[in-house]
Protein backbone atom coordinates (compact mmCIF):
# COMPACT_ATOMS: atom_id res chain seq x y z
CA UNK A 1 14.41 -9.19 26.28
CA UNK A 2 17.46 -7.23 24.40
CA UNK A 3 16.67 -4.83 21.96
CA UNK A 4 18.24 -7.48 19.04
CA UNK A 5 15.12 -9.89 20.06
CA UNK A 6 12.24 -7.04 20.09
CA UNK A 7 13.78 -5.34 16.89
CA UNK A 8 14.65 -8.43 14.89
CA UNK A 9 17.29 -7.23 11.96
CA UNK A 10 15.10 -10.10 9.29
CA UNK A 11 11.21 -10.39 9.53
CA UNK A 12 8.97 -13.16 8.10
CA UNK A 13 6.31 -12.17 5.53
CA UNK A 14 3.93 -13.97 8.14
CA UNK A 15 4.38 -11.69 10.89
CA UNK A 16 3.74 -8.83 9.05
CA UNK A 17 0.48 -10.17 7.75
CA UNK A 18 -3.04 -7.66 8.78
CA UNK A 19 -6.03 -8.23 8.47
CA UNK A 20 -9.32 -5.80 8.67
CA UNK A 21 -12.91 -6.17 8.16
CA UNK A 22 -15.70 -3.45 8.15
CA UNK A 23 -19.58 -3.68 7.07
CA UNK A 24 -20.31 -1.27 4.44
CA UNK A 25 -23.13 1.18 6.06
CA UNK A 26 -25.00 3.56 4.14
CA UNK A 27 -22.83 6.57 4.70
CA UNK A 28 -20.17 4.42 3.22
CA UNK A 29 -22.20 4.32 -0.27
CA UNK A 30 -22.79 6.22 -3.55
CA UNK A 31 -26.35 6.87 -4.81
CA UNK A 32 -26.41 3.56 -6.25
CA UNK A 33 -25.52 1.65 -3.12
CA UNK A 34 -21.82 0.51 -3.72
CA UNK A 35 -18.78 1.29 -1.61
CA UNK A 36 -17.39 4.70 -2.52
CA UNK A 37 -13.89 3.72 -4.04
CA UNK A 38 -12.29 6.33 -1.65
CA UNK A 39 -13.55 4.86 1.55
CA UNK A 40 -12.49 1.45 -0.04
CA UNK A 41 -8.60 3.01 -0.61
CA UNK A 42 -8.71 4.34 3.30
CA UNK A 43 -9.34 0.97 4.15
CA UNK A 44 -6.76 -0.54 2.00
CA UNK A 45 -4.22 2.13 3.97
CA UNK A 46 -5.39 1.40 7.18
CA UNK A 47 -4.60 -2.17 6.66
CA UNK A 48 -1.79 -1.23 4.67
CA UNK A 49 -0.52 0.34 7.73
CA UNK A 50 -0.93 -1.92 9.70
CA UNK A 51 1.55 -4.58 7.91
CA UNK A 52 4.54 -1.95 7.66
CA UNK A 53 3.78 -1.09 11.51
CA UNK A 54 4.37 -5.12 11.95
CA UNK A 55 7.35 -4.53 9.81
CA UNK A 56 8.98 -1.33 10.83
CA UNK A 57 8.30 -1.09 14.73
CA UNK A 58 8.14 2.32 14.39
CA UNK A 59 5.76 4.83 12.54
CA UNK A 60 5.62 4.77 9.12
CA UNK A 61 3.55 6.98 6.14
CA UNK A 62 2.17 6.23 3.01
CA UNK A 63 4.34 7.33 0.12
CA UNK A 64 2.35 5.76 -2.63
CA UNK A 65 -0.88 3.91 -3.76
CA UNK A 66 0.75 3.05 -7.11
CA UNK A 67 -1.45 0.47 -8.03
CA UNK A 68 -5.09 -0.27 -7.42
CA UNK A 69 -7.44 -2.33 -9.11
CA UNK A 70 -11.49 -2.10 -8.58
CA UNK A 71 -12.51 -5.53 -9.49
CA UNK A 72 -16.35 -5.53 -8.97
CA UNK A 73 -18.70 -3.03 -6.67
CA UNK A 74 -18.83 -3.83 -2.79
CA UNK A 75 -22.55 -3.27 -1.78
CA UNK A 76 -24.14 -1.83 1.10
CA UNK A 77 -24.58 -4.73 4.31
CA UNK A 78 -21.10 -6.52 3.01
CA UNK A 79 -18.53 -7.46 5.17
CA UNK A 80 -15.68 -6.07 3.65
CA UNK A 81 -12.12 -7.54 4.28
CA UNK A 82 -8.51 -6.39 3.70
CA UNK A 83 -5.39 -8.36 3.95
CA UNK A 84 -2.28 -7.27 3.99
CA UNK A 85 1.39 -7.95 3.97
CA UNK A 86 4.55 -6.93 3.53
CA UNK A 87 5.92 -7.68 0.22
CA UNK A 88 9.53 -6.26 0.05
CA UNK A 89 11.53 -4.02 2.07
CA UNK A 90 14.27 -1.82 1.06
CA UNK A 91 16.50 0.86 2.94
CA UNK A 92 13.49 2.93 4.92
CA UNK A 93 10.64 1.70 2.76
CA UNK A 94 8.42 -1.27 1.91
CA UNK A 95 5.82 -2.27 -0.35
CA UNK A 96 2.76 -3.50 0.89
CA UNK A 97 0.23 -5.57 -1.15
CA UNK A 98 -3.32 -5.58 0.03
CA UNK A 99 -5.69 -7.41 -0.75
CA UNK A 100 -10.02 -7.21 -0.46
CA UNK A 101 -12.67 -9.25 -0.25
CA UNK A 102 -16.60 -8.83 -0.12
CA UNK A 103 -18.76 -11.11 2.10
CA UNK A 104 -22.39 -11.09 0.89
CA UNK A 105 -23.96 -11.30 4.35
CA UNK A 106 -27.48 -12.82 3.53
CA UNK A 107 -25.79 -15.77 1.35
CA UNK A 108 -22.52 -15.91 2.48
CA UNK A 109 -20.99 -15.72 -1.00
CA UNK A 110 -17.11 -14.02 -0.53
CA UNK A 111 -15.61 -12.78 -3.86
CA UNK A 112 -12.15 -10.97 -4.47
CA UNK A 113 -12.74 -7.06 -5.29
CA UNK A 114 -9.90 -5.24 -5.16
CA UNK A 115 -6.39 -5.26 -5.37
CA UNK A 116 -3.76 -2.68 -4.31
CA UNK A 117 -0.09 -1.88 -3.73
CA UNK A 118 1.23 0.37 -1.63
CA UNK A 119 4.72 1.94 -0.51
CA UNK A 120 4.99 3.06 3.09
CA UNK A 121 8.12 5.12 4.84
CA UNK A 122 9.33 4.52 8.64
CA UNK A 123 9.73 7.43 10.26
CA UNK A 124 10.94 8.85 13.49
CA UNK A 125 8.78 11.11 15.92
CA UNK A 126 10.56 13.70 14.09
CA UNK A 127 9.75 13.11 10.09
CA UNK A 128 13.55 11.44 9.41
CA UNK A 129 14.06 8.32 7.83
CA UNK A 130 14.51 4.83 9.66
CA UNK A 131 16.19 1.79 8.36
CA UNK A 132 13.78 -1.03 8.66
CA UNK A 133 14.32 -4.95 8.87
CA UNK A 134 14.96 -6.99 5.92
CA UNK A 135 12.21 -9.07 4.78
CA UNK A 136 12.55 -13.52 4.25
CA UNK A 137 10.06 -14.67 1.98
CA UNK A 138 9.99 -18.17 2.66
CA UNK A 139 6.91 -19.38 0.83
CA UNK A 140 6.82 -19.82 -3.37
CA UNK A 141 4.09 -17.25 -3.32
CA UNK A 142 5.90 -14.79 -1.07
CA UNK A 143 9.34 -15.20 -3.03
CA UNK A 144 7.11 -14.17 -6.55
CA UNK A 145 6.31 -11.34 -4.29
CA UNK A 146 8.93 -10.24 -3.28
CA UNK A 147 10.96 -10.48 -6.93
CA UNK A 148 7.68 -8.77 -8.05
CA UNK A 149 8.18 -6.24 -5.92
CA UNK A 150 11.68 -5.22 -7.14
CA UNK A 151 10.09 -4.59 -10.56
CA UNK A 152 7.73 -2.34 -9.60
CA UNK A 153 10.23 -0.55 -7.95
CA UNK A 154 12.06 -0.11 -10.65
CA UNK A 155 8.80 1.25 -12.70
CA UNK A 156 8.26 3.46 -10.34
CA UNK A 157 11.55 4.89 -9.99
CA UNK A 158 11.66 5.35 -13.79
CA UNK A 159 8.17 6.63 -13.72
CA UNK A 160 10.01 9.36 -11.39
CA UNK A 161 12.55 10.37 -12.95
CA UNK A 162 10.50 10.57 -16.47
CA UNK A 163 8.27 12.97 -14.60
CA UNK A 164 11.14 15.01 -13.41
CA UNK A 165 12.66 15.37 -16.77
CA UNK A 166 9.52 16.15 -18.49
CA UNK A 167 8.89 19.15 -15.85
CA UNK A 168 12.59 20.28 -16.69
CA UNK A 169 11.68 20.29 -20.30
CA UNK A 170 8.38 22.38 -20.08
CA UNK A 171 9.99 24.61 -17.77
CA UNK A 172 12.68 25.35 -19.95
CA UNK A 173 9.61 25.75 -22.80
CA UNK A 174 7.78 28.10 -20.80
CA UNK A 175 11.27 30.52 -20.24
CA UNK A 176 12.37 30.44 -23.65
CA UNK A 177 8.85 31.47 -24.81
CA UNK A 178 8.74 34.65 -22.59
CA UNK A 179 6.21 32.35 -20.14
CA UNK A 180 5.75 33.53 -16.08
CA UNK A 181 6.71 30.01 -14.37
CA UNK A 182 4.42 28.73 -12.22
């Protein structure tokens, strides 16, 4: 096999697609019973992971959890499930969209609970940026995706550089009143 065929240039969606179930177990719980919402998010980047591993072929790390949404409590004794896939990718990084379910285990009843994206970086052994595969949506859903994707990029990159300038400003505060900088 030549290294073009084992490190495709273009990826599906579909073959980046994870999936990961655990059963929530008491040391997994708050006082009341429910799935601590930090467990839940290491979960969510496990499986997260696991998609931009499909994607990359090489290692990647989490950047960002930019966006997470707790949609109702995951008891103790659910299954719960993650799916994941790769939504876009750029130069050396990729958003990931994850996505979790609860299984009720005594009735069977399954209900969507949380919701998360996430932006992993590939890597070399050494820490320096890889370029990684494009991405072909090929399915409606995966195409809304994918343009969706671009548009949080964008937010986030003005998030950025709104967070940059406001530190320049209250730095420059802090010297013109006499301030010690941080």
């Amino acid at each position: 096999m030549s290294s073009q065929e084992s490190h495709p240039m273009v990826r599906t969606v579909a073959s980046t697609q994870s999936e990961m179930t655990e059963i929530v177990l008491p040391n997994d719980t708050n006082m009341l019973g429910n799935l601590l919402g930090g467990r839940l998010m290491h979960f969510i980047d496990l499986t997260g992971a696991m998609a931009a591993y499909r994607h990359a072929r090489t290692h990647v790390v989490t950047a960002s959890m930019d966006h997470i949404d707790f949609i109702r409590p995951v008891r103790l004794g659910d299954l719960v499930t993650m799916k994941s896939s790769v939504n876009r990718a750029f130069t050396s990084s990729m958003e990931v969209g994850v996505k979790v379910w609860a299984e009720n285990t005594r009735t069977g009843a399954v209900s969507h609970v949380a919701s998360a994206y996430l932006v992993f970086v590939a890597v070399d052994e050494q820490g320096r940026l890889q370029p990684v595969p494009q991405l072909k949506p090929e399915t409606p859903d995966e195409m809304r995706r994918y343009e969706d994707a671009l548009r949080r990029r964008q937010h986030r990159e003005g998030e950025k550089t709104r967070r940059t300038e406001a530190k320049l400003v209250t730095a420059a505060s802090l010297k013109n009143a006499g301030a010690i900088e941080p």
